[in-house]
Protein backbone atom coordinates (compact mmCIF):
# COMPACT_ATOMS: atom_id res chain seq x y z
CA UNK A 1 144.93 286.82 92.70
CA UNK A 2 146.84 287.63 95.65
CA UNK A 3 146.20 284.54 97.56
CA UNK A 4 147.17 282.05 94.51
CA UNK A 5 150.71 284.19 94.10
CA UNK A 6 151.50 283.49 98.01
CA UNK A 7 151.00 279.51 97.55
CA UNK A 8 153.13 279.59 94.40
CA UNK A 9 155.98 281.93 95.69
CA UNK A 10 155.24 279.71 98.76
CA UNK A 11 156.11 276.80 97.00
CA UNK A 12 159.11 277.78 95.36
CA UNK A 13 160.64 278.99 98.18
CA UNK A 14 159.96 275.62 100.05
CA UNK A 15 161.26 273.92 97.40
CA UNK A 16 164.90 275.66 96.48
CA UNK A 17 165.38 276.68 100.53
CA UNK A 18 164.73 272.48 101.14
CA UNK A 19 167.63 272.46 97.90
CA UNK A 20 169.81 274.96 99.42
CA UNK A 21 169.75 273.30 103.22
CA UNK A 22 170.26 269.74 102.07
CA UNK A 23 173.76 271.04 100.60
CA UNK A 24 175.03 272.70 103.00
CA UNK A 25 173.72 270.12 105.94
CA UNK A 26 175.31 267.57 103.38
CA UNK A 27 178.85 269.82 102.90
CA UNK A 28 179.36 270.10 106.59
CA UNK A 29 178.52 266.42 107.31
CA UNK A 30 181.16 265.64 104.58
CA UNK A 31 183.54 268.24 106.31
CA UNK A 32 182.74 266.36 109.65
CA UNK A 33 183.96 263.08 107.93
CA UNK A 34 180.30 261.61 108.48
CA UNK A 35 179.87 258.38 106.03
CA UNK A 36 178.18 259.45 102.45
CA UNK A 37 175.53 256.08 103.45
CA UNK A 38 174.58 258.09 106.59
CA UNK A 39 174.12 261.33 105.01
CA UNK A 40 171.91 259.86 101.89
CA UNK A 41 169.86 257.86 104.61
CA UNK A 42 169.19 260.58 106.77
CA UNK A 43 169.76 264.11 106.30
CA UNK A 44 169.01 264.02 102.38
CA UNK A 45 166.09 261.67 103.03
CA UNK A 46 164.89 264.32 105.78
CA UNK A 47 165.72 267.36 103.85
CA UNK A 48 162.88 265.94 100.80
CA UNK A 49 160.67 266.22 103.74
CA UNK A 50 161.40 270.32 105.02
CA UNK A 51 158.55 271.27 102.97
CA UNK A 52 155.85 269.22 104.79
CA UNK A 53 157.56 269.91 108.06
CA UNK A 54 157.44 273.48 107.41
CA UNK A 55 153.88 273.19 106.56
CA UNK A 56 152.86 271.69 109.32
CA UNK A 57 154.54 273.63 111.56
CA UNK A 58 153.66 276.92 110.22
CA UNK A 59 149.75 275.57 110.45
CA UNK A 60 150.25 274.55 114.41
CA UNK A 61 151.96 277.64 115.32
CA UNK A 62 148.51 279.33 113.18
CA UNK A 63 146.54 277.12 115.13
CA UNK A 64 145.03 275.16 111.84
CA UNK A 65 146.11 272.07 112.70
CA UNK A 66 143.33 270.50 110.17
CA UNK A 67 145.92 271.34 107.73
CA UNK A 68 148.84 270.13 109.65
CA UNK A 69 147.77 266.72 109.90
CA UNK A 70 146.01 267.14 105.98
CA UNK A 71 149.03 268.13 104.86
CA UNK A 72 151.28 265.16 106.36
CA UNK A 73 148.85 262.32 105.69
CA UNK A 74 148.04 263.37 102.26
CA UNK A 75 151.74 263.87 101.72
CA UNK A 76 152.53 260.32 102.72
CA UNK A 77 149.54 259.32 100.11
CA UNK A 78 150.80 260.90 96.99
CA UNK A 79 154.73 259.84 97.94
CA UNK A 80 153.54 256.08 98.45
CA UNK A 81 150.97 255.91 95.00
CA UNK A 82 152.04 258.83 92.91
CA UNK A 83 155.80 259.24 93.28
CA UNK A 84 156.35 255.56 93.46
CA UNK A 85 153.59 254.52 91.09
CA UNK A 86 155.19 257.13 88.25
CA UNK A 87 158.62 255.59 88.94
CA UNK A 88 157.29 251.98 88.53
CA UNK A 89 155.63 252.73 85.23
CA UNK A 90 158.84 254.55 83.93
CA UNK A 91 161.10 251.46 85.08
CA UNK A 92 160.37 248.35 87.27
CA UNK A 93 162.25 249.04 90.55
CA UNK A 94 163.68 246.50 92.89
CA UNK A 95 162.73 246.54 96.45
CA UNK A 96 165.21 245.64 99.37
CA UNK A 97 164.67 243.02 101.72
CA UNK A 98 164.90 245.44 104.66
CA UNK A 99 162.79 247.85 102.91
CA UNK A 100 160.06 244.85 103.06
CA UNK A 101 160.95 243.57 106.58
CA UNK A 102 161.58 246.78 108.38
CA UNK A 103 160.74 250.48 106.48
CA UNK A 104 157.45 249.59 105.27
CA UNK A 105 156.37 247.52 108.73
CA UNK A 106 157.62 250.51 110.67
CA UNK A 107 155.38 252.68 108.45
CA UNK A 108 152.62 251.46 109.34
CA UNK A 109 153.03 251.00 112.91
CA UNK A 110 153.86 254.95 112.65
CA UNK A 111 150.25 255.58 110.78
CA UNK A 112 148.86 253.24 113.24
CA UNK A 113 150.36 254.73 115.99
CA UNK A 114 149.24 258.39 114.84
CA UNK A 115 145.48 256.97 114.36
CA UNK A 116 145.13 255.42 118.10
CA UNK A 117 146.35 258.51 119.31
CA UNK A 118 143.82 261.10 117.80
CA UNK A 119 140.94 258.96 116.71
CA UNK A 120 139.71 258.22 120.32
CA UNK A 121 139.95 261.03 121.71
CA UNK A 122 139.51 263.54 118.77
CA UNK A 123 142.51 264.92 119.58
CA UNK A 124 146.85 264.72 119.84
CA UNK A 125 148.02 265.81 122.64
CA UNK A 126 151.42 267.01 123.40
CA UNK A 127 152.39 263.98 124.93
CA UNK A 128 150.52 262.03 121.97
CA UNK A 129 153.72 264.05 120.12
CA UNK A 130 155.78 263.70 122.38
CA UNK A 131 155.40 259.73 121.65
CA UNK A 132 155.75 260.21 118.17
CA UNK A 133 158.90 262.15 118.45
CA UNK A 134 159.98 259.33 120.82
CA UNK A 135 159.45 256.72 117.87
CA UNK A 136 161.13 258.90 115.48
CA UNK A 137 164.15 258.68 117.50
CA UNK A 138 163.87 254.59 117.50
CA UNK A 139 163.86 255.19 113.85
CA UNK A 140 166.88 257.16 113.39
CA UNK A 141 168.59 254.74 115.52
CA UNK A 142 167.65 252.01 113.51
CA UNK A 143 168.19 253.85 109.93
CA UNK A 144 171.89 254.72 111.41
CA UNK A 145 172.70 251.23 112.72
CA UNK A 146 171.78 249.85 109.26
CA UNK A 147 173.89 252.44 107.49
CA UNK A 148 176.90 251.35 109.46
CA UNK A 149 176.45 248.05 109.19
CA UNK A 150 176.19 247.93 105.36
CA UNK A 151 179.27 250.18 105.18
CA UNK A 152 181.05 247.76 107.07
CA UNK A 153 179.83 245.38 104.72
CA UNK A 154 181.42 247.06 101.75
CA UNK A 155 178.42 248.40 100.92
CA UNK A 156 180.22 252.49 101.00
CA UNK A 157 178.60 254.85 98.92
CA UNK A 158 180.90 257.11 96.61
CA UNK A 159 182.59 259.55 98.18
CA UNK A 160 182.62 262.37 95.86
CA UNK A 161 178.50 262.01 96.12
CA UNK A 162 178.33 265.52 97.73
CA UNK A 163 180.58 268.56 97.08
CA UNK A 164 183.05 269.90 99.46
CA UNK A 165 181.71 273.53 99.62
CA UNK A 166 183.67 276.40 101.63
CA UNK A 167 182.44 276.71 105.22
CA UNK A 168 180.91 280.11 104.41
CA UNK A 169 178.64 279.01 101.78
CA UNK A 170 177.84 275.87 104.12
CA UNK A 171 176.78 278.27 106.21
CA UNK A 172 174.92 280.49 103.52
CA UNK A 173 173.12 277.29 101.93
CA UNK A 174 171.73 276.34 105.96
CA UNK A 175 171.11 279.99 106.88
CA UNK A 176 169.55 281.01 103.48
CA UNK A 177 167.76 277.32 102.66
CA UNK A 178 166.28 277.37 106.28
CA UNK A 179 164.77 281.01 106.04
CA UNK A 180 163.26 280.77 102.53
CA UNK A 181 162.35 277.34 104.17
CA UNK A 182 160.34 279.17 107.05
CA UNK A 183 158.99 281.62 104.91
CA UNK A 184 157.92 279.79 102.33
CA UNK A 185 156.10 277.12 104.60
CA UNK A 186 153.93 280.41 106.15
CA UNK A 187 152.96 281.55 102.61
CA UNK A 188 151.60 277.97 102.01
CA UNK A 189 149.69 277.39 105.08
CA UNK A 190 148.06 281.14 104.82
CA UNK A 191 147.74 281.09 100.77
CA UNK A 192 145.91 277.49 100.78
CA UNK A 193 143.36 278.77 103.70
CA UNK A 194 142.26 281.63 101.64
CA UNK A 195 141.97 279.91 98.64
CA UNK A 196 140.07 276.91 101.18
CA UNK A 197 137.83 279.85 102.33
CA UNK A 198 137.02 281.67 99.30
CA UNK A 199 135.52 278.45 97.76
CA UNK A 200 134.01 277.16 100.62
CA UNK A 201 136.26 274.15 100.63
CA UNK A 202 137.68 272.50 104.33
CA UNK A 203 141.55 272.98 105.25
CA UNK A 204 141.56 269.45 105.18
CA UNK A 205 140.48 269.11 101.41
CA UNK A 206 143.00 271.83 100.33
CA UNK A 207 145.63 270.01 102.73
CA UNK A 208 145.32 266.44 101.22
CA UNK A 209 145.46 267.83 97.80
CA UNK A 210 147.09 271.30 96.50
CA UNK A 211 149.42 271.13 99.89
CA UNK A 212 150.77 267.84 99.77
CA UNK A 213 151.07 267.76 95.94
CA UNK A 214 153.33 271.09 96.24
CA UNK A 215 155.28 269.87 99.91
CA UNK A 216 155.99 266.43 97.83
CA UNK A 217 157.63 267.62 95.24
CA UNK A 218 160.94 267.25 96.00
CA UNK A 219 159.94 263.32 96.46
CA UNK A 220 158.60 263.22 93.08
CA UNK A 221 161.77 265.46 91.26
CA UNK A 222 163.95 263.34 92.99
CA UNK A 223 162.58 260.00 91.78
CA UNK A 224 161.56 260.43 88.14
CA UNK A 225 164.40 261.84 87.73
CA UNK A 226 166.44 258.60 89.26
CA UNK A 227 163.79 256.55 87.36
CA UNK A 228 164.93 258.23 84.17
CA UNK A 229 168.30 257.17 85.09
CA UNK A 230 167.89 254.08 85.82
CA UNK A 231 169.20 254.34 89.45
CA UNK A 232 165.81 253.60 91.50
CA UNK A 233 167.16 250.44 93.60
CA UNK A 234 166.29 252.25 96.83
CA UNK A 235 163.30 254.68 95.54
CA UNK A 236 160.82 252.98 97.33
CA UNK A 237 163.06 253.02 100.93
CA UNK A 238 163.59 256.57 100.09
CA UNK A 239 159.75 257.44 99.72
CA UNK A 240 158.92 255.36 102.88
CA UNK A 241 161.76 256.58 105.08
CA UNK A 242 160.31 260.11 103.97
CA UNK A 243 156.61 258.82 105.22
CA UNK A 244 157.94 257.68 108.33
CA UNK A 245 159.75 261.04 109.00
CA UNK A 246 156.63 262.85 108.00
CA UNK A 247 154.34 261.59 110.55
CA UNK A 248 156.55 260.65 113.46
CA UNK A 249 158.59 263.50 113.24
CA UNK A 250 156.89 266.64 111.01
CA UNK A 251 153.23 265.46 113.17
CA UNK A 252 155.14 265.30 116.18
CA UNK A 253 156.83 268.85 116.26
CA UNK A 254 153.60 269.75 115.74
CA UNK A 255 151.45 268.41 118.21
CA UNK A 256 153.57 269.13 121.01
CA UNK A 257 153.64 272.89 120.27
CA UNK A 258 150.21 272.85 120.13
CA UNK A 259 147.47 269.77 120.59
CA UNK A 260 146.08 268.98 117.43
CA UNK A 261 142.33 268.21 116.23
CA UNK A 262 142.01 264.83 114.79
CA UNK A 263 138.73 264.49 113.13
CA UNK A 264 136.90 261.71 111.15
CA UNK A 265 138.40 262.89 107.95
CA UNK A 266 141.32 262.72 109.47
CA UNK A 267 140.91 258.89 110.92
CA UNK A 268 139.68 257.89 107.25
CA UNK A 269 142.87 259.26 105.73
CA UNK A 270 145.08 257.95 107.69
CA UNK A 271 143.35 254.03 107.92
CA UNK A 272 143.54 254.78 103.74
CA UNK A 273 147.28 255.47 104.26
CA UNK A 274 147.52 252.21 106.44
CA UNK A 275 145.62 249.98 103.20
CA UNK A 276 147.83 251.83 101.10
CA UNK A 277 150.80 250.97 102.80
CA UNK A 278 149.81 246.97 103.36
CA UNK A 279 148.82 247.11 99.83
CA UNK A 280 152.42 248.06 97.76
CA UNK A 281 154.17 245.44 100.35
CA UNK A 282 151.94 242.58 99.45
CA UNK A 283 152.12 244.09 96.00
CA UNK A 284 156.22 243.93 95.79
CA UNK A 285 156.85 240.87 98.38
CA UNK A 286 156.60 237.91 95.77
CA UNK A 287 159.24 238.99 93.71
CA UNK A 288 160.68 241.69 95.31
CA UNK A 289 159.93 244.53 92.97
CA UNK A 290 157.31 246.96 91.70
CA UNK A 291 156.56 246.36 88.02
CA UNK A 292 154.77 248.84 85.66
CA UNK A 293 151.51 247.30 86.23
CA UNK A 294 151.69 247.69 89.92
CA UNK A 295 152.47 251.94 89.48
CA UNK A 296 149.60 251.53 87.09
CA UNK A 297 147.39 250.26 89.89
CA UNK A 298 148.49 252.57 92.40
CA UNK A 299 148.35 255.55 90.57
CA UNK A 300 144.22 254.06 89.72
CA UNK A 301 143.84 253.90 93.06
CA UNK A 302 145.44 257.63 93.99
CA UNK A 303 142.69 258.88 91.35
CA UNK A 304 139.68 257.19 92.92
CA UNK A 305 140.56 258.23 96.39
CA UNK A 306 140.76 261.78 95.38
CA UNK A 307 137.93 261.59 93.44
CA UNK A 308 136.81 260.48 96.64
CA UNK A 309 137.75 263.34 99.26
CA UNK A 310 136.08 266.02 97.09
CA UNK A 311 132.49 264.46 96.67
CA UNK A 312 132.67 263.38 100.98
């Protein structure tokens, strides 16, 4: 009983400390004078993604790095078919052109990337994450650039899109998001095992399924309720720009504090994540949007594959 009341106090606290720390990161940036269209596209698209990158941390520092990797991949799985596949079916969302030219290429060259890395040698070294972090910075370059330039454009977002909050409860929001943050990410990684352990299930089972359904979601929140708005232009940038961040970044932290094991299970998931991937861009390039029958497909397809990972 103990072990299932850690994950879900676990959970909670990833999910209002990620609530609290976007805020706060979001006030001061404000304060700072940074552009709302640079905040949206990269702390409050990173900030979705705290839980995971808690996770994942918390497992390398534990040394179960099974569940790092799990955790990230199987995030990225259940953001791309579930979160976007529940948002198609509640609305038909249009897709940018640079989401189809650059996000979702870069995507998979990240998952690519991550799978030539640890699939040959069984392993991710720290300079394997060291390359990933590397790549992430390319990416927040490019995610910056584009900001700018569509600001420049006209293309300004509204400014009163985050509070102004007094620099003490900036501070509060960081200070208190971040530790509930850190906390909550340990309760996770050591709840899940036990549970993992106690039914004789693999970390990497319990990673690709309870973990990343909890660590995603603030993804999946976030969109239906946009979707249920009617404001879901951009969910399917958001949800790979969170992907992206996931494994270049969240993987990357983690490998380079400690190497991480990359098994076979871990090579199918992520050349599953790659299909995925190649499958919603050829799915959304002829007409530039995901219709209901496409979330319909993709959420088929989520089903099957996990149908999949507990009979391997």
């Amino acid at each position: 009983m103990v072990k299932y009341l850690l994950l879900i106090v676990g959970f909670v606290l990833l999910i209002k400390g990620a609530d609290f720390f976007v805020d706060g990161s979001s006030a001061v940036a404000k304060r700072l004078k940074v552009p709302s269209l640079i905040i949206g596209m990269t702390i409050v698209a990173m900030g979705t993604s705290l839980p995971e990158t808690s996770v994942s941390v918390s497992a390398s520092l534990l040394g179960k790095n099974d569940l790092a990797i799990s955790n990230a991949v199987g995030s990225n799985i259940f953001n791309l078919m579930v979160v976007c596949g529940v948002c198609a079916v509640l609305c038909p969302m249009a897709v940018s052109k640079d989401t189809l030219k650059k996000d979702i290429p870069f995507s998979v060259l990240a998952a690519a990337v991550l799978l030539v890395l640890g699939a040959f040698t069984g392993i991710v070294q720290r300079w394997g994450g060291i390359i990933l972090l590397a790549l992430f910075a390319v990416f927040l370059y490019m995610m910056i650039s584009s900001a700018k330039k569509a600001r420049a454009s006209g293309g300004a977002a509204e400014e009163d899109e985050y509070k102004i909050m007094p620099v003490w409860k900036c501070l509060l929001c960081i200070v208190g998001g971040g530790a509930a943050i850190a906390a909550g990410g340990k309760m996770v990684v050591e709840g899940a095992s036990d549970i993992a352990r106690s039914f004789g299930i693999s970390d990497n089972i319990i990673g690709m399924t309870v973990v990343a359904l909890g660590t995603s979601l603030p993804e999946l929140v976030t969109s239906v309720v946009a979707a249920r708005k009617g404001e879901i232009d951009m969910a399917l940038g958001n949800v790979v720009g969170s992907n992206i961040f996931n494994i270049l970044f969240v993987l990357g932290i983690a490998a380079t504090i400690s190497p991480m094991a990359f098994t076979m299970q871990n090579s199918i998931d992520t050349a599953v994540l790659i299909a995925m991937t190649i499958m919603v861009l050829l799915l959304c390039m002829p007409k530039k949007k995901m219709l209901r029958r496409h979330g319909a497909l993709m959420l088929a397809v989520y089903a099957g594959y996990t149908a999949y990972i507990f009979v391997r």
